[in-house]
Protein backbone atom coordinates (compact mmCIF):
# COMPACT_ATOMS: atom_id res chain seq x y z
CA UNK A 1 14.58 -14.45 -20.27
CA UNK A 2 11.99 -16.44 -18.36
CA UNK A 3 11.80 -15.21 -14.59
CA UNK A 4 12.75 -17.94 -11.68
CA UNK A 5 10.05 -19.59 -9.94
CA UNK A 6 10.44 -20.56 -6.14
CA UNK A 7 8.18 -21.94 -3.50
CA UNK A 8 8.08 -18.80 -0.97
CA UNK A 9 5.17 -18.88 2.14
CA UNK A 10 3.81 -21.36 0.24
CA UNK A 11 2.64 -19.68 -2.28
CA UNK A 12 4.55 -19.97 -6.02
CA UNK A 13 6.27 -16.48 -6.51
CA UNK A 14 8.53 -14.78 -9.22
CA UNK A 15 12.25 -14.11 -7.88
CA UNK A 16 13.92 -11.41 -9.25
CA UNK A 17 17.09 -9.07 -7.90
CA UNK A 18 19.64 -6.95 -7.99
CA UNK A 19 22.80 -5.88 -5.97
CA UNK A 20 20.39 -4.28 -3.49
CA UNK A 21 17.17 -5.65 -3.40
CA UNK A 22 15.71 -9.46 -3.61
CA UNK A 23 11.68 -9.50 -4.52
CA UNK A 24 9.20 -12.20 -4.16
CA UNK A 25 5.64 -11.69 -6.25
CA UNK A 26 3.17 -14.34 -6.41
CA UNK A 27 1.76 -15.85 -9.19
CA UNK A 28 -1.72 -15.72 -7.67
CA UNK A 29 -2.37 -11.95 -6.81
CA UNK A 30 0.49 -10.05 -7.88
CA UNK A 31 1.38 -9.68 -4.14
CA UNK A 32 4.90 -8.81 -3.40
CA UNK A 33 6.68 -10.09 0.05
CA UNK A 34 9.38 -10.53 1.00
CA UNK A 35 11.36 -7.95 -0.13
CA UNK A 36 14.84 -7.68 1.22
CA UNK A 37 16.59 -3.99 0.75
CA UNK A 38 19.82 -3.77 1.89
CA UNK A 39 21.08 -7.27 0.62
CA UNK A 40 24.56 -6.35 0.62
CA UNK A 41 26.96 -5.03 3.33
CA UNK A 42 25.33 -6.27 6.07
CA UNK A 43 22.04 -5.55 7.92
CA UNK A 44 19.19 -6.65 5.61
CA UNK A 45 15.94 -5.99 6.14
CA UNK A 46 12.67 -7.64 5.21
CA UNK A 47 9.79 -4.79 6.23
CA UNK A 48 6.69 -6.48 4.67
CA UNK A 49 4.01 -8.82 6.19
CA UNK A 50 3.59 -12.18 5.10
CA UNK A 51 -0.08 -13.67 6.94
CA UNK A 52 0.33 -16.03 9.33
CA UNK A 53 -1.78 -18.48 7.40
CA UNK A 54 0.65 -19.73 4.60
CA UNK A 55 1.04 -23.10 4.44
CA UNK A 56 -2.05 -23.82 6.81
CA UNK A 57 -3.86 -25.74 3.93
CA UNK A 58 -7.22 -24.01 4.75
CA UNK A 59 -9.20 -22.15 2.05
CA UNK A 60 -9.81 -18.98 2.94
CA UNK A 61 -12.17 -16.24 1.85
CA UNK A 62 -12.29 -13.98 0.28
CA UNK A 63 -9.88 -14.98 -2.42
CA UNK A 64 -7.59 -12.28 -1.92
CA UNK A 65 -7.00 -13.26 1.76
CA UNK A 66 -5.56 -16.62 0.30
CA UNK A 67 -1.88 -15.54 -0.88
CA UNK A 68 -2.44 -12.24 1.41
CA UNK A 69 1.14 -10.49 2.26
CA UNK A 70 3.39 -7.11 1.05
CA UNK A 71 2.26 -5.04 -1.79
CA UNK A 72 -0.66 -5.49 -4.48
CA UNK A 73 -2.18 -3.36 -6.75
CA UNK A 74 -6.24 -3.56 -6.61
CA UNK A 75 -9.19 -2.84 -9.35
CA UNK A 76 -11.37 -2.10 -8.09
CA UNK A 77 -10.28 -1.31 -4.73
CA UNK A 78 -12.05 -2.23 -1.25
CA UNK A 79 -14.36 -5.02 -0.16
CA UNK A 80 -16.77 -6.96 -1.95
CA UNK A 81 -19.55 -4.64 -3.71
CA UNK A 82 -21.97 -5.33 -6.71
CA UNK A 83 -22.78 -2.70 -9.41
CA UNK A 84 -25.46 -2.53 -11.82
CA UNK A 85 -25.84 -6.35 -10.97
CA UNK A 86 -22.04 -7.22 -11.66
CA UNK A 87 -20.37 -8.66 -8.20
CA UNK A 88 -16.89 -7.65 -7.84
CA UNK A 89 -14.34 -9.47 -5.37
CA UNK A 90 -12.91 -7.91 -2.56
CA UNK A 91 -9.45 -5.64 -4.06
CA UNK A 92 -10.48 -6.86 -7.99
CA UNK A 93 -8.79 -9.59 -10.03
CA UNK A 94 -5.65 -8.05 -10.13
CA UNK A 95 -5.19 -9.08 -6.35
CA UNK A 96 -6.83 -12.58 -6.82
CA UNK A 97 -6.20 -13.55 -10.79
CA UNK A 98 -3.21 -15.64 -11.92
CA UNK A 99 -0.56 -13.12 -13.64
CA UNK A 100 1.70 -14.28 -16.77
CA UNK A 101 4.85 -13.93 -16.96
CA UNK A 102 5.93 -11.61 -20.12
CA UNK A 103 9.54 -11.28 -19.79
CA UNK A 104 12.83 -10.78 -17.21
CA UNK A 105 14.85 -7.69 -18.42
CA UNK A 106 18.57 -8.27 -16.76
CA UNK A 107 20.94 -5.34 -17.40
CA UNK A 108 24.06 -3.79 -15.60
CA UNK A 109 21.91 -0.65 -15.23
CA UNK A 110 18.41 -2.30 -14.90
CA UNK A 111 16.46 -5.76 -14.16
CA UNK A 112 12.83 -5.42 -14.96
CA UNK A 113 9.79 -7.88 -14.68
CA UNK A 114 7.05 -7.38 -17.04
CA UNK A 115 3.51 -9.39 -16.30
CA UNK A 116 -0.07 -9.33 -18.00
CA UNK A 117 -3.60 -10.30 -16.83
CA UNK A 118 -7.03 -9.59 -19.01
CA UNK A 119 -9.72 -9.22 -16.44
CA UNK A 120 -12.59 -10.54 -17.38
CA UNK A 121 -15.34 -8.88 -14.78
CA UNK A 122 -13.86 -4.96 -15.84
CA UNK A 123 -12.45 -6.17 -19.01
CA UNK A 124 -9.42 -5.13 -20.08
CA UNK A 125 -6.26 -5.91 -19.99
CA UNK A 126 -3.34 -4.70 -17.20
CA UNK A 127 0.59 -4.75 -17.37
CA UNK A 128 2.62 -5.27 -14.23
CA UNK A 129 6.25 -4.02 -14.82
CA UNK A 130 8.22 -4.74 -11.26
CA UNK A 131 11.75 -2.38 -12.16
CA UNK A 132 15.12 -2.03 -9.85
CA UNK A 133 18.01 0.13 -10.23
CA UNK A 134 21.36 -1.07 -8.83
CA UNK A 135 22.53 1.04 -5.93
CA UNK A 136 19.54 1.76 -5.43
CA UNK A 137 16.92 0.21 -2.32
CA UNK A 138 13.98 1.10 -4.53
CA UNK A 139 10.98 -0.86 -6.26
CA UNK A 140 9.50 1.15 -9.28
CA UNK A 141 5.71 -0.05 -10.17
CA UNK A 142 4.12 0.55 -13.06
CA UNK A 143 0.32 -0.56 -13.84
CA UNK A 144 -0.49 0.25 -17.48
CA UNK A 145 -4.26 -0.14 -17.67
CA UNK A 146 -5.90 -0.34 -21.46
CA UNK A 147 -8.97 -0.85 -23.32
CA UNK A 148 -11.44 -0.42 -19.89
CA UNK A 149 -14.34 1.91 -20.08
CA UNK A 150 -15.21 2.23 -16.89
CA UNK A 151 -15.07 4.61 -13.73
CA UNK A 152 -13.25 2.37 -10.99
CA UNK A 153 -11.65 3.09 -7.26
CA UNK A 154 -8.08 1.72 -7.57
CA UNK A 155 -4.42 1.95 -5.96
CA UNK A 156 -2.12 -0.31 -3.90
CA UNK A 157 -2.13 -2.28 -0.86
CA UNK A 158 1.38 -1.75 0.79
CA UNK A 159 1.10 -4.09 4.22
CA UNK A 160 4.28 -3.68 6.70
CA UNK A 161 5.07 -6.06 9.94
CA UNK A 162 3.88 -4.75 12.77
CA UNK A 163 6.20 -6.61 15.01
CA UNK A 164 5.63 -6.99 18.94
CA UNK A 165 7.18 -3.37 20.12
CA UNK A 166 4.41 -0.89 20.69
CA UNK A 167 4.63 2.34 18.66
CA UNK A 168 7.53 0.48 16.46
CA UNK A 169 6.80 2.23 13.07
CA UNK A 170 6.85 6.51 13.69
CA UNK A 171 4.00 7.63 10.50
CA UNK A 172 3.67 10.61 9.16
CA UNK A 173 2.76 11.77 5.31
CA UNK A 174 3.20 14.81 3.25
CA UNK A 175 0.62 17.38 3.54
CA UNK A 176 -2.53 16.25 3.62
CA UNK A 177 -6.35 18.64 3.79
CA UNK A 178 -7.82 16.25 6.46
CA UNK A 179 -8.31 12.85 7.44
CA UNK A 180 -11.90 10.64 8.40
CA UNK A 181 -11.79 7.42 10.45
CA UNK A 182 -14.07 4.59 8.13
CA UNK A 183 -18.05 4.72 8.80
CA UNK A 184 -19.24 2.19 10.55
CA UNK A 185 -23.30 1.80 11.84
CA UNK A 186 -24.30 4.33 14.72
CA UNK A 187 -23.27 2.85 17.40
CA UNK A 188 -21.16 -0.33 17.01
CA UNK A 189 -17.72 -0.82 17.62
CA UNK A 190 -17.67 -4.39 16.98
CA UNK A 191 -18.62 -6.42 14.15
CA UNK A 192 -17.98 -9.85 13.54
CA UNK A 193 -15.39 -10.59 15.69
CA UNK A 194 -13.74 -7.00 14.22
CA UNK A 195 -13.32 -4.55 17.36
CA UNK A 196 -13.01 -1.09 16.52
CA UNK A 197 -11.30 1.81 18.81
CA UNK A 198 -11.43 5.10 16.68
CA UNK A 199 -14.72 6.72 16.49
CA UNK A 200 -16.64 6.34 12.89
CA UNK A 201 -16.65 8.51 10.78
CA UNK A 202 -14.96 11.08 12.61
CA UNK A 203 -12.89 13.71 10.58
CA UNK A 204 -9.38 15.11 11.87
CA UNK A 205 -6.65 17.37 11.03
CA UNK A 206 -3.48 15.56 12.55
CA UNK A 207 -2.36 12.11 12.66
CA UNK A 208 -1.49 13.18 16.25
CA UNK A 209 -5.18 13.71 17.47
CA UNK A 210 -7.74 11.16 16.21
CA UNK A 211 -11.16 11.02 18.11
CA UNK A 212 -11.73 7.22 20.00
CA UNK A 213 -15.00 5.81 21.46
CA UNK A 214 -13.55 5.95 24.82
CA UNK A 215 -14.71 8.85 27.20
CA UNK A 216 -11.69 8.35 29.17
CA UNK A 217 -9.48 9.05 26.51
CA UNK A 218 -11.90 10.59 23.29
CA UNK A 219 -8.43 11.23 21.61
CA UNK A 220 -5.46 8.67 20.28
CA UNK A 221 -2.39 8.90 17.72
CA UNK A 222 -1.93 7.19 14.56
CA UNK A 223 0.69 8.95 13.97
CA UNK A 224 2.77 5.55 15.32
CA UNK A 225 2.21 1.96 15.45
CA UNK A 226 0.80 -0.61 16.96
CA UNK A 227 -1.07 1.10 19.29
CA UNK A 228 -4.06 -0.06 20.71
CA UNK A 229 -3.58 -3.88 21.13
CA UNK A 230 -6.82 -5.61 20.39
CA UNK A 231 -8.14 -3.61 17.64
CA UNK A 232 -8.41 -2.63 13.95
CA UNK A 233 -8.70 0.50 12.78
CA UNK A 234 -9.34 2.38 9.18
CA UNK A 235 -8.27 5.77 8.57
CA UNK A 236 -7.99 7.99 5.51
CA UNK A 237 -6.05 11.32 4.88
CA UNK A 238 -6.57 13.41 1.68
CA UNK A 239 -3.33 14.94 0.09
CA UNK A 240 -3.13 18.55 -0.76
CA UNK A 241 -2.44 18.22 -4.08
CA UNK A 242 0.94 19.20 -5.46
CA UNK A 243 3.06 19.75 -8.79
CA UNK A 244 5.79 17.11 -7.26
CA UNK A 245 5.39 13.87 -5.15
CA UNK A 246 3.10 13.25 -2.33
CA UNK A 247 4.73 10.58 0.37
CA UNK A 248 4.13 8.48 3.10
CA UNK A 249 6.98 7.45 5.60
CA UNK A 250 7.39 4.67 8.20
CA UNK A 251 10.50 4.93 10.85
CA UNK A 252 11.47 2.00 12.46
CA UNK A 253 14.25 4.04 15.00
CA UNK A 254 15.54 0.90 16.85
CA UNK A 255 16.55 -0.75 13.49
CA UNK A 256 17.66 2.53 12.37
CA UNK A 257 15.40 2.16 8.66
CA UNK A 258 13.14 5.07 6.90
CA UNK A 259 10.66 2.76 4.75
CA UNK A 260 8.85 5.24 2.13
CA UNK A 261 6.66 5.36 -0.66
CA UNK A 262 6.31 8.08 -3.37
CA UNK A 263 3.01 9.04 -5.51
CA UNK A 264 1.41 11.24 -8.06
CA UNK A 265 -1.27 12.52 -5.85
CA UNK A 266 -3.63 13.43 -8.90
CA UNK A 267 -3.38 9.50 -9.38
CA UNK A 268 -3.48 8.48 -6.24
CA UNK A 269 -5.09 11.03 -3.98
CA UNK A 270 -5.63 9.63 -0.40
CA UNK A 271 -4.18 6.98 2.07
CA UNK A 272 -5.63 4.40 3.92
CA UNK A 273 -4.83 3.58 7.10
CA UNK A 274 -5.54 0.25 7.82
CA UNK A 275 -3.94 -0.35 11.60
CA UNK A 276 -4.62 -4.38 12.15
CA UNK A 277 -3.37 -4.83 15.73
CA UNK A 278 -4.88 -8.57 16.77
CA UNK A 279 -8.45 -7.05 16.51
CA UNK A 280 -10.05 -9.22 14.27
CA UNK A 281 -11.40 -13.26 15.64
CA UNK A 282 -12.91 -14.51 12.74
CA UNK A 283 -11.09 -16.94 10.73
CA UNK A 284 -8.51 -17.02 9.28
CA UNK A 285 -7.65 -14.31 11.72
CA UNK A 286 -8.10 -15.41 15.12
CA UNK A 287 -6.55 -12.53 16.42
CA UNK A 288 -2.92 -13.40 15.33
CA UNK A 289 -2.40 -9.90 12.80
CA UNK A 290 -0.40 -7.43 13.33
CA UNK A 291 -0.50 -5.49 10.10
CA UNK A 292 -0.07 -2.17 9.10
CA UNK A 293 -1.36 -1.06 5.44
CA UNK A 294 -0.16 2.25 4.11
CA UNK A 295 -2.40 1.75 1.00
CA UNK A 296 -2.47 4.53 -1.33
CA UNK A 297 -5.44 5.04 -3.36
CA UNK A 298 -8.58 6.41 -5.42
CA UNK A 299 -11.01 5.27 -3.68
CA UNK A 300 -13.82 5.37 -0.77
CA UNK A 301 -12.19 3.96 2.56
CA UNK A 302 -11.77 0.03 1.82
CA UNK A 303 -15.87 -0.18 0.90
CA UNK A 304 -15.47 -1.08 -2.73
CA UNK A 305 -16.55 0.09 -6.08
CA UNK A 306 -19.96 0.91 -5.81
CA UNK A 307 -19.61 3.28 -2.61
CA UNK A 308 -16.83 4.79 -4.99
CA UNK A 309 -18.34 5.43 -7.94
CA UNK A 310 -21.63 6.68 -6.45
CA UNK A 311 -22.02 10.63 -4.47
CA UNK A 312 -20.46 10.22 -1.32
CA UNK A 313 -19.30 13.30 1.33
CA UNK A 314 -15.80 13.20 -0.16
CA UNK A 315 -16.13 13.65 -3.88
CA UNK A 316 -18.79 16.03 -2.88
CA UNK A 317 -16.07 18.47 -1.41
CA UNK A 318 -14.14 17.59 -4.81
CA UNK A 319 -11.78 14.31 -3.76
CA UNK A 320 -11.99 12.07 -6.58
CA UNK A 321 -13.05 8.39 -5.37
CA UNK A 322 -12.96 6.57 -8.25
CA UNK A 323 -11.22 6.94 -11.70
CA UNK A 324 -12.74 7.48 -15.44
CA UNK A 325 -10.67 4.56 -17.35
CA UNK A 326 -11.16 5.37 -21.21
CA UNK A 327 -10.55 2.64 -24.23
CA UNK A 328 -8.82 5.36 -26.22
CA UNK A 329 -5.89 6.16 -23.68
CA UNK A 330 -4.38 4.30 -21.79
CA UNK A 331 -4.01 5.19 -18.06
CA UNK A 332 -0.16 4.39 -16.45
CA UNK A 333 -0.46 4.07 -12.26
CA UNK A 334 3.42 4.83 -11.55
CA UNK A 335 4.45 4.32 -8.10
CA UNK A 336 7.59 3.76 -5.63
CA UNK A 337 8.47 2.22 -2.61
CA UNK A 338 11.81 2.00 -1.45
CA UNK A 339 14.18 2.31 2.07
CA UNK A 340 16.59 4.50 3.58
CA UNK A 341 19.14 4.21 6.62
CA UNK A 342 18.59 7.11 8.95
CA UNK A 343 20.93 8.52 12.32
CA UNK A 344 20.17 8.34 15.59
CA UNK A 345 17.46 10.92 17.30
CA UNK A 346 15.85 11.33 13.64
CA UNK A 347 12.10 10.82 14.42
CA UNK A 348 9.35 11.17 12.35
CA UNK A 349 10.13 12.59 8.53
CA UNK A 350 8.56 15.87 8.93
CA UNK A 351 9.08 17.11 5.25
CA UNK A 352 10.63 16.06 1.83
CA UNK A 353 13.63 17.58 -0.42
CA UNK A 354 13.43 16.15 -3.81
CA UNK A 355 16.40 16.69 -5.65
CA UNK A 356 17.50 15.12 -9.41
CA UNK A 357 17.88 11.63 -8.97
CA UNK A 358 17.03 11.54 -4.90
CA UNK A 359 14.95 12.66 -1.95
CA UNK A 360 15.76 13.69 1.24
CA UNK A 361 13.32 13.53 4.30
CA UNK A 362 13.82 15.91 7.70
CA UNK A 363 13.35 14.61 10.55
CA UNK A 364 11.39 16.22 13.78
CA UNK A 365 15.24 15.85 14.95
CA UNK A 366 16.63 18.58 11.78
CA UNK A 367 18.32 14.98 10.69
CA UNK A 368 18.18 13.89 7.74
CA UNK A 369 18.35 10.91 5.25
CA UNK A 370 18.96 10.58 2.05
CA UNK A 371 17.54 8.08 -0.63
CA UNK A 372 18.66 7.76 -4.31
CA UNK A 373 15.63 7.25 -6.77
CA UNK A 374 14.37 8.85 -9.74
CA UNK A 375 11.23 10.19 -8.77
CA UNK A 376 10.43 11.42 -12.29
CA UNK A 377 9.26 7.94 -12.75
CA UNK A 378 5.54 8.88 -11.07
CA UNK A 379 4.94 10.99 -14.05
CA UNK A 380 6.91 9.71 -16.92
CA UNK A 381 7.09 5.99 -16.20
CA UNK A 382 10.09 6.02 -17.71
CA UNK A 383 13.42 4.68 -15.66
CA UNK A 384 16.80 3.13 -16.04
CA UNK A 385 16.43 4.11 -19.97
């Protein structure tokens, strides 16, 4: 069956859904917003950002910037970088390239979306396979990468709203070892027309206490968001790594909504924190963003393949930053994002209870809310039969 086309933020976009869940993904890019969870019995809700510069007519740079909104998957991952004289594109073709369609899947007990691209500049080819499960508010992922020989940083780009409500969105992850604000020059907190609050390069233990460049106040959360109106901010965490999932959870309290995503932390071993709240000017910015990425990933901050591949301070201390891709086996990327309701008072998800076929996260409350997924997925990539 040939997927439906529509028109959506002006950019051409695959429709496909289920009893619970409604997904736009572009044509150009892969990227996925909206997604509505919830669709039926009232109280939708659409938690991805969609840039403000659809339908402007302006071409923007770099390419990936163009269709930018939701979820993508990126190869190599972070900003424009050359290697052994190759230039590579900021987040990789996967991001920027045009996807074909390879077939729409409709079941009573799965719908699933299967794309290619062959990349030309890492050369191989990748299949997207978008999969939803009625009854249940979760999108399964699965990248199946073959015939690259090549070490690469990789992972995906999960962007949420930020909205207009300060500290909106409660964060929090599963364990991690520690967490570094990006580098940036000695010095500088500002750089073209990009103002920066937390102080670079900085390494912390908590979410709750992250050093800032102000004297007045040397420490700030990111443990919530937005926060700090007027600038951008990258931070990474490092998972402790674990036999079962590693998570990352966003509570939205006034709308009463856990949003979550689920990983193989041997895949997928950090998270980037990229807090955009109006703190960029340049165009096509100009200070309208408000962005939150919760971007899991193999890779060094958002500073692209060669800075990942190369000896840097964090593979040093033994956290991978880029991935060996080998022509003889394929490597599968499995990953989930999905939505829960929670109860009044619940907080921030302090832990996770994975059971057969669900997950349930505690809040800082002792409430907590259920999701049904199978989470075997991450390591078998198998779901829905």
């Amino acid at each position: 069956m040939e997927p439906r086309i529509e028109i959506i933020s002006a950019e051409p976009s695959w429709v496909i859904e289920n009893d619970s869940v409604r997904i736009a993904l572009t044509l150009k890019g892969g990227h996925m917003a909206p997604v509505t969870f919830f669709r039926k019995g009232g109280s939708p809700v659409q938690p991805y950002y969609v840039s403000p510069w659809q339908g402007e007519g302006k071409t923007v740079q770099p390419p990936v910037l163009g269709p930018l909104r939701g979820d993508f998957f990126c190869m190599p991952f972070g900003g424009d970088s050359a290697l052994k004289g190759v230039a590579h594109t900021t987040h990789g073709e996967p991001a920027t390239g045009t996807w074909r369609a390879g077939s729409l899947q409709q079941s009573d007990a799965l719908t699933r979306l299967t794309l290619t691209m062959d990349t030309s500049i890492l050369k191989g080819r990748i299949t997207k396979t978008i999969s939803l499960v009625p009854g249940q508010n979760v999108v399964y992922i699965r990248h199946l990468l073959e015939g690259y020989d090549v070490r690469t940083s990789l992972g995906h780009h999960a962007t949420l709203a930020g909205g207009d409500t300060p500290d909106a969105l409660l964060l929090s992850t599963s364990p991690v070892q520690f967490g570094r604000v990006s580098p940036r020059p000695p010095g500088t907190f500002v750089s073209d027309g990009e103002y920066s609050a937390l102080f670079a390069g900085a390494e912390f233990r908590s979410l709750d206490k992250v050093p800032t460049v102000w004297k007045e106040m040397p420490f700030d959360s990111c443990a919530s968001f937005p926060r700090r109106r007027g600038f951008c901010d990258l931070v990474q965490v490092y998972n402790k790594q674990t036999r079962g999932p590693a998570w990352v959870a966003a509570v939205n309290p006034a709308e009463g909504w856990l949003w979550f995503t689920l990983k193989d932390p041997a895949v997928q071993p950090s998270t980037l924190f990229w807090m955009e709240n109006h703190g960029r000017h340049s165009e096509p910015w100009k200070g309208r963003n408000c962005a939150l990425g919760l971007e899991d990933v193999c890779g060094y901050f958002a500073m692209g393949l060669a800075a990942s591949v190369r000896k840097n301070d964090l593979n040093e201390k033994g956290i991978p930053t880029a991935r060996k891709l080998s022509p003889a086996r394929p490597t599968a990327v499995n990953y989930i994002q999905g939505m829960t309701r929670i109860p009044k008072g619940f907080g921030h998800a302090r832990s996770a209870r994975f059971q057969e076929g669900s997950v349930t996260f505690v809040g800082e409350s002792g409430k907590t809310a259920a999701a049904a997924v199978d989470h075997g997925f991450l390591f078998s990539g198998v779901v829905g039969g």
